[in-house]
Protein backbone atom coordinates (compact mmCIF):
# COMPACT_ATOMS: atom_id res chain seq x y z
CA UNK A 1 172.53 133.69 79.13
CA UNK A 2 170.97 130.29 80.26
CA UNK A 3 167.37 130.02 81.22
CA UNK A 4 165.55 128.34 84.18
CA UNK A 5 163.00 126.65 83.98
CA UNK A 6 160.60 125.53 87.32
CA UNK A 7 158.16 122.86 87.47
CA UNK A 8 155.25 123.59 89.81
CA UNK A 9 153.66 119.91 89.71
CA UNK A 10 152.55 117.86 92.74
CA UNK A 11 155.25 115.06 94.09
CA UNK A 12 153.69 111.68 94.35
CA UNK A 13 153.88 111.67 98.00
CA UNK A 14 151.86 114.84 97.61
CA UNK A 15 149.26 113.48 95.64
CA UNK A 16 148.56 110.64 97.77
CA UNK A 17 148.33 112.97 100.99
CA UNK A 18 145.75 114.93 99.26
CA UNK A 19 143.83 111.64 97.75
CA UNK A 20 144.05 110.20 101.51
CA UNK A 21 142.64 113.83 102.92
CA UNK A 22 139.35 114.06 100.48
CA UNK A 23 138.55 110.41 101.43
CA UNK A 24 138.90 110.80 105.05
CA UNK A 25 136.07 114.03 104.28
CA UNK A 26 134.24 112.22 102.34
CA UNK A 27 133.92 109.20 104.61
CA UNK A 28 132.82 112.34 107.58
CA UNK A 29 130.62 113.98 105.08
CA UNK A 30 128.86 110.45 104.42
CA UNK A 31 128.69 109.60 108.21
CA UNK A 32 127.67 112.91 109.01
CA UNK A 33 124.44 112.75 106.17
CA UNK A 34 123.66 109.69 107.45
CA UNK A 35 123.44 110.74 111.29
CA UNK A 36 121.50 114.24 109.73
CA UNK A 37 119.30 111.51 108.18
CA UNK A 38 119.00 109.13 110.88
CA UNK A 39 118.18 111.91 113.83
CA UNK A 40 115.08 113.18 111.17
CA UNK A 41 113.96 109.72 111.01
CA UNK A 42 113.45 109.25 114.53
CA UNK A 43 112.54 113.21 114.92
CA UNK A 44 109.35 111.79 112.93
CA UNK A 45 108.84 108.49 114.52
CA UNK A 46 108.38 110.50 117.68
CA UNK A 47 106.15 113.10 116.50
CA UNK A 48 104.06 110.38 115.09
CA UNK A 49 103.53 108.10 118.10
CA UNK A 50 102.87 111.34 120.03
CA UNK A 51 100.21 111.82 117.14
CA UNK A 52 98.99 108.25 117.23
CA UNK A 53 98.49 108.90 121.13
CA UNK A 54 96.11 112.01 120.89
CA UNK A 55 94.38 109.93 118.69
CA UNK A 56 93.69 107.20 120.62
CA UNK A 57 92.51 109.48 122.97
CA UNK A 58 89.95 110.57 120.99
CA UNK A 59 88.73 107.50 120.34
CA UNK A 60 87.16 106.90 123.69
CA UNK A 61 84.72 110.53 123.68
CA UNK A 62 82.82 108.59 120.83
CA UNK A 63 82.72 105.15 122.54
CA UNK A 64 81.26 105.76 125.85
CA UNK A 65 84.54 105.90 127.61
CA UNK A 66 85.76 103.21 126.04
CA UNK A 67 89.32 102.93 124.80
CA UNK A 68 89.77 101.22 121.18
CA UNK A 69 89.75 97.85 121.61
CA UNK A 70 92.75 95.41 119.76
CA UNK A 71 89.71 92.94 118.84
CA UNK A 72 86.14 94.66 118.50
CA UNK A 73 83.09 92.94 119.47
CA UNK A 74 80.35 92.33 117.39
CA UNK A 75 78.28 95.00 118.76
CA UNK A 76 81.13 97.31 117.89
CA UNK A 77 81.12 95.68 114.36
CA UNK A 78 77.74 96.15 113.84
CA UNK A 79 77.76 100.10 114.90
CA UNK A 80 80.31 101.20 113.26
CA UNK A 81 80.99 101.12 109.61
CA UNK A 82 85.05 101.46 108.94
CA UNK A 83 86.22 103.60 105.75
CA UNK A 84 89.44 103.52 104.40
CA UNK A 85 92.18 105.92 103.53
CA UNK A 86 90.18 106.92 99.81
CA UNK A 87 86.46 107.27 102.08
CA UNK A 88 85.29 104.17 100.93
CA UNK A 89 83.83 101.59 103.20
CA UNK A 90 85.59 98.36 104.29
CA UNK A 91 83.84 95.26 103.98
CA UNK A 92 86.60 92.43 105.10
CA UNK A 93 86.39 91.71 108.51
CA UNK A 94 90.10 91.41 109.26
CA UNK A 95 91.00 94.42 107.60
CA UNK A 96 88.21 96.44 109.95
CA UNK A 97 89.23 94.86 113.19
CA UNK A 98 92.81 96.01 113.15
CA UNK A 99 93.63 99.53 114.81
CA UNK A 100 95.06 101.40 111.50
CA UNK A 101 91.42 101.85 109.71
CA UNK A 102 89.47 102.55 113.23
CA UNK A 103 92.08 105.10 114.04
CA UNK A 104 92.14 106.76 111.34
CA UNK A 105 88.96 109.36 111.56
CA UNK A 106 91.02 110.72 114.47
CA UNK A 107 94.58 110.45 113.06
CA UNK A 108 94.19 113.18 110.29
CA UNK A 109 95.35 110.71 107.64
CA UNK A 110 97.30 107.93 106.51
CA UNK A 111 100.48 109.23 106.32
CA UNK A 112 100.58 109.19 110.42
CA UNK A 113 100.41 105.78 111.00
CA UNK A 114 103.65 105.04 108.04
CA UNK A 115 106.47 107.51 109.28
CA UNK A 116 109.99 108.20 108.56
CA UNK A 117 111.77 105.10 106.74
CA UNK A 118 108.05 103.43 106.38
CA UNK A 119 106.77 105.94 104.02
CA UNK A 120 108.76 103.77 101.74
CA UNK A 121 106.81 100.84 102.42
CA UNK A 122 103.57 102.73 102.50
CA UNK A 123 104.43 104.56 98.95
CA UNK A 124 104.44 100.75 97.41
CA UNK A 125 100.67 100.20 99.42
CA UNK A 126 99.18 102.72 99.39
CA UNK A 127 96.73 102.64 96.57
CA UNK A 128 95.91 98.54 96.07
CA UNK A 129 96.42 96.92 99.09
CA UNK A 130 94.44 97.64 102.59
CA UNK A 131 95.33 94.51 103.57
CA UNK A 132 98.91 95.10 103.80
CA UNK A 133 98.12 99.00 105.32
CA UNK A 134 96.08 97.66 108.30
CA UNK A 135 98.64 94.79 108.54
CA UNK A 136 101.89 96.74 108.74
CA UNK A 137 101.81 100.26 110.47
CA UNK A 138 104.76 101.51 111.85
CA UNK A 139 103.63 100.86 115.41
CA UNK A 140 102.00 98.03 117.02
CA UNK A 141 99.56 98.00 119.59
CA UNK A 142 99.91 96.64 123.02
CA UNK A 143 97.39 94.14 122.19
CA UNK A 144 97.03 91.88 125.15
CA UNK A 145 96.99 94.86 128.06
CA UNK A 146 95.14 97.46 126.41
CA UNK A 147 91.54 97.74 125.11
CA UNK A 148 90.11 94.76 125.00
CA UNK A 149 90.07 91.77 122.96
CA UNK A 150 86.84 90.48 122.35
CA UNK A 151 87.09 87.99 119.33
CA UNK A 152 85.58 84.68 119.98
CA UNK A 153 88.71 83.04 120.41
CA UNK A 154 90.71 85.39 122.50
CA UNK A 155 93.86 85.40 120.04
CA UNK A 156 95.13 88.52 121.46
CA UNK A 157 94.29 87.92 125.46
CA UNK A 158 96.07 86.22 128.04
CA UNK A 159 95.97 84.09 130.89
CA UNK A 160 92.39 82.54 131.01
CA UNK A 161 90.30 85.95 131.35
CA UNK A 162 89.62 86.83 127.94
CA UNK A 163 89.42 90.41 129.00
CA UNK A 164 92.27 91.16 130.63
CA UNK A 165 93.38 94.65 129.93
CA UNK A 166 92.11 98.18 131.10
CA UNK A 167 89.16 99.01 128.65
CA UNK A 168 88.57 102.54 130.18
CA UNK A 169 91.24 105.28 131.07
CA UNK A 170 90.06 105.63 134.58
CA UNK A 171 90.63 102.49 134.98
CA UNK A 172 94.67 102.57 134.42
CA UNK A 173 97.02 103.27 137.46
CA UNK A 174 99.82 105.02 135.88
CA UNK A 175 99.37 106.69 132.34
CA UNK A 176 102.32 107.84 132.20
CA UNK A 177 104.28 104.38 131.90
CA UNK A 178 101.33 102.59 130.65
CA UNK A 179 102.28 101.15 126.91
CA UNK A 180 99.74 101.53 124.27
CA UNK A 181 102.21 102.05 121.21
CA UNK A 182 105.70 100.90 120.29
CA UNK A 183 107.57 101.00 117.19
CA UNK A 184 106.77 97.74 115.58
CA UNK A 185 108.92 94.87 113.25
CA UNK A 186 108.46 92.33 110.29
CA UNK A 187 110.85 91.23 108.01
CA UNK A 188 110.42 92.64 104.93
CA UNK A 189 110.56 89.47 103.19
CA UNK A 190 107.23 88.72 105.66
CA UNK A 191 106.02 91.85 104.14
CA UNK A 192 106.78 91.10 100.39
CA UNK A 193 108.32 94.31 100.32
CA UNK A 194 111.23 96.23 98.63
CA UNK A 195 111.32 98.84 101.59
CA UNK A 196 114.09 98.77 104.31
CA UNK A 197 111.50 97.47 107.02
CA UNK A 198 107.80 96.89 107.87
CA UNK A 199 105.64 97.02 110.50
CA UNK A 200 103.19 95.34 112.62
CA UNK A 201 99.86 96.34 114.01
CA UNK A 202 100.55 94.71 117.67
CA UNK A 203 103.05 93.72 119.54
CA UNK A 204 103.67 91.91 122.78
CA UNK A 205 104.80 92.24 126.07
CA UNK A 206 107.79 90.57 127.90
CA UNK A 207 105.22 87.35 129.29
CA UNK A 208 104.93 86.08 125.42
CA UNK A 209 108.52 87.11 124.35
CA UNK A 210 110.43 83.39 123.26
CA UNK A 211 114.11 85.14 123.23
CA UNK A 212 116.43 88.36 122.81
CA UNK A 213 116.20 90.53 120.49
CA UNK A 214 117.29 90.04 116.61
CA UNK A 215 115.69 91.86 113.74
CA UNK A 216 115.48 88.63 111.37
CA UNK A 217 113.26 87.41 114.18
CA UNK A 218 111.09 89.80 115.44
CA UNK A 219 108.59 87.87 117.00
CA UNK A 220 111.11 86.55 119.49
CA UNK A 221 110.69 90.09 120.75
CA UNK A 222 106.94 90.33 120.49
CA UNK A 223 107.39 91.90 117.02
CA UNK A 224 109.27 95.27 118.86
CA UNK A 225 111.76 96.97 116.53
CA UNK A 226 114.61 98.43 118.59
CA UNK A 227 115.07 101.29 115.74
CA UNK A 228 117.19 103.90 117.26
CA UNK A 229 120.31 103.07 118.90
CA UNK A 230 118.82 99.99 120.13
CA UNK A 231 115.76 101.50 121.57
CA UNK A 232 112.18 101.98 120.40
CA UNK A 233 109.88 104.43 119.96
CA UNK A 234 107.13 104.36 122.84
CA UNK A 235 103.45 106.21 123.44
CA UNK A 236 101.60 105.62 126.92
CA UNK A 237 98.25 106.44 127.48
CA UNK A 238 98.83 109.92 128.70
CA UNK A 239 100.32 111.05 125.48
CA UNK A 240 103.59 111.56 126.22
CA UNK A 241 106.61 109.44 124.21
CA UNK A 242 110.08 107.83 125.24
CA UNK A 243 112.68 105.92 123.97
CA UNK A 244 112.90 103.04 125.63
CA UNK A 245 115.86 100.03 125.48
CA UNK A 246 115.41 96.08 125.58
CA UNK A 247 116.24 95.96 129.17
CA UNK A 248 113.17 99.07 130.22
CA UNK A 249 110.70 96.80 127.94
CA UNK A 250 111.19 94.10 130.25
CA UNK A 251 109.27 95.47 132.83
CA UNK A 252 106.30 94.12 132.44
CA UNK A 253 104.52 97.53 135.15
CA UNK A 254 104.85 99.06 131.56
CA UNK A 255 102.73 97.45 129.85
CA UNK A 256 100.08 95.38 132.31
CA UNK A 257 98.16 97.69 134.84
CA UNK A 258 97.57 94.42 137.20
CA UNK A 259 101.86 94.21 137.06
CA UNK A 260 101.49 97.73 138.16
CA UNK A 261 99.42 97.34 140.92
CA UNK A 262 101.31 94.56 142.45
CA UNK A 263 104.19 96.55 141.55
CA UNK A 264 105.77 93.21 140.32
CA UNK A 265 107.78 93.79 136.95
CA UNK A 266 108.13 89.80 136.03
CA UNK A 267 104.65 89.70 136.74
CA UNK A 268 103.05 86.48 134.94
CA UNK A 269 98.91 86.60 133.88
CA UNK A 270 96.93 83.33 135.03
């Protein structure tokens, strides 16, 4: 009596089928992670500039009305004493001046202004270098429209009146559109950092922009970092957020409140 004998292995054309099936999941699983990932990093981006908002809303019930300026004056200096992240009072002028440390008695910490991918940058800052903190933030200020720059030499004004944005909330015609915040870019080789990106604690509107937009250049852009599907993460002045693209930024009604009340979105200061 002879005896059979089966073989049960996989065929080469079999193998390669399956080998070609767990790399087409594995590429999905990867590109599915990454969008998961992605969508939480802008999730917090958002909830942070709506943070960033409220607090610059505060601001102003301490200061007489007045909305934090993107240059204090000297009074302002001289009346308030800036502390940093550990409590500990800041001494260097440039370091004061910028928006992260003023801020930050109504932000509820540190943490807010460095959010989703920048918490990498942040977590290499955090403890030695306040110049780098108050220089990098995730968001910039709209410098040149909103607060106030009174320095001596006007580095952050426009046109020749050295005062040119709203410097009280009554004062703005639409809060709703008008830019305070936007998700902000430097190189990180600008930054001497390891982290994906940096910061940048301004930014500029669409009269000082010098071309389109490329992230090796930011300042072409007035330092904006289109980070989510080619669109950034803005605050206004009422607290609410958008994402806006290259082509809504343009309008400069979003970010001047004289553009907005001569309803003129290529308006040009004089």
């Amino acid at each position: 009596m002879k005896s059979s004998s089966k073989h049960f292995g996989f065929t080469l054309i079999e193998v390669l089928v399956s080998v070609s099936i767990i790399g087409v999941l594995s590429a999905i699983t990867v590109a599915a992670v990454g969008t998961v990932r992605e969508s939480a990093y802008r999730s917090s981006d958002i909830a942070a500039a709506r943070q960033l908002a409220a607090a610059y809303l505060l601001y102003p019930q301490d200061h007489n009305g007045k909305l934090l300026p993107s240059v204090p004056s000297d009074d302002d200096r001289q009346m308030t004493t800036v502390m940093d992240h550990r409590g500990n009072p800041i001494y260097q002028g440039a370091i004061s001046d910028r928006y992260v440390f003023r801020l930050l008695p109504y932000s509820g910490g540190i943490d807010l202004f460095f959010p989703g991918r920048s918490q990498e940058h942040l977590a290499e800052i955090r403890d030695n270098d306040l110049y780098k903190i108050s220089m990098y933030p995730s968001f910039g200020l709209n410098s040149s429209f909103v607060g106030g720059d009174y320095s001596t030499d006007g580095r952050h004004s426009v046109g020749k009146n050295p005062h040119y944005a709203i410097t009280m909330m009554s004062q703005c015609i639409q809060p709703s559109d008008q830019i305070v915040f936007v998700s902000a870019l430097s190189t990180p080789a600008q930054a001497e950092t390891e982290a994906p990106y940096a910061g940048k604690f301004y930014v500029y509107g669409p009269n000082e922009w010098s071309g389109s937009y490329k992230e090796d250049t930011p300042k072409n852009m007035g330092n904006i970092h289109l980070r989510y599907a080619n669109q950034a993460v803005v605050a206004h002045l009422d607290g609410s957020v958008a994402l806006l693209n290259s082509e809504e930024l343009k309008d400069m009604r979003r970010w001047s409140n004289q553009a907005r009340d001569r309803n003129d979105p290529n308006f040009k200061p004089r």
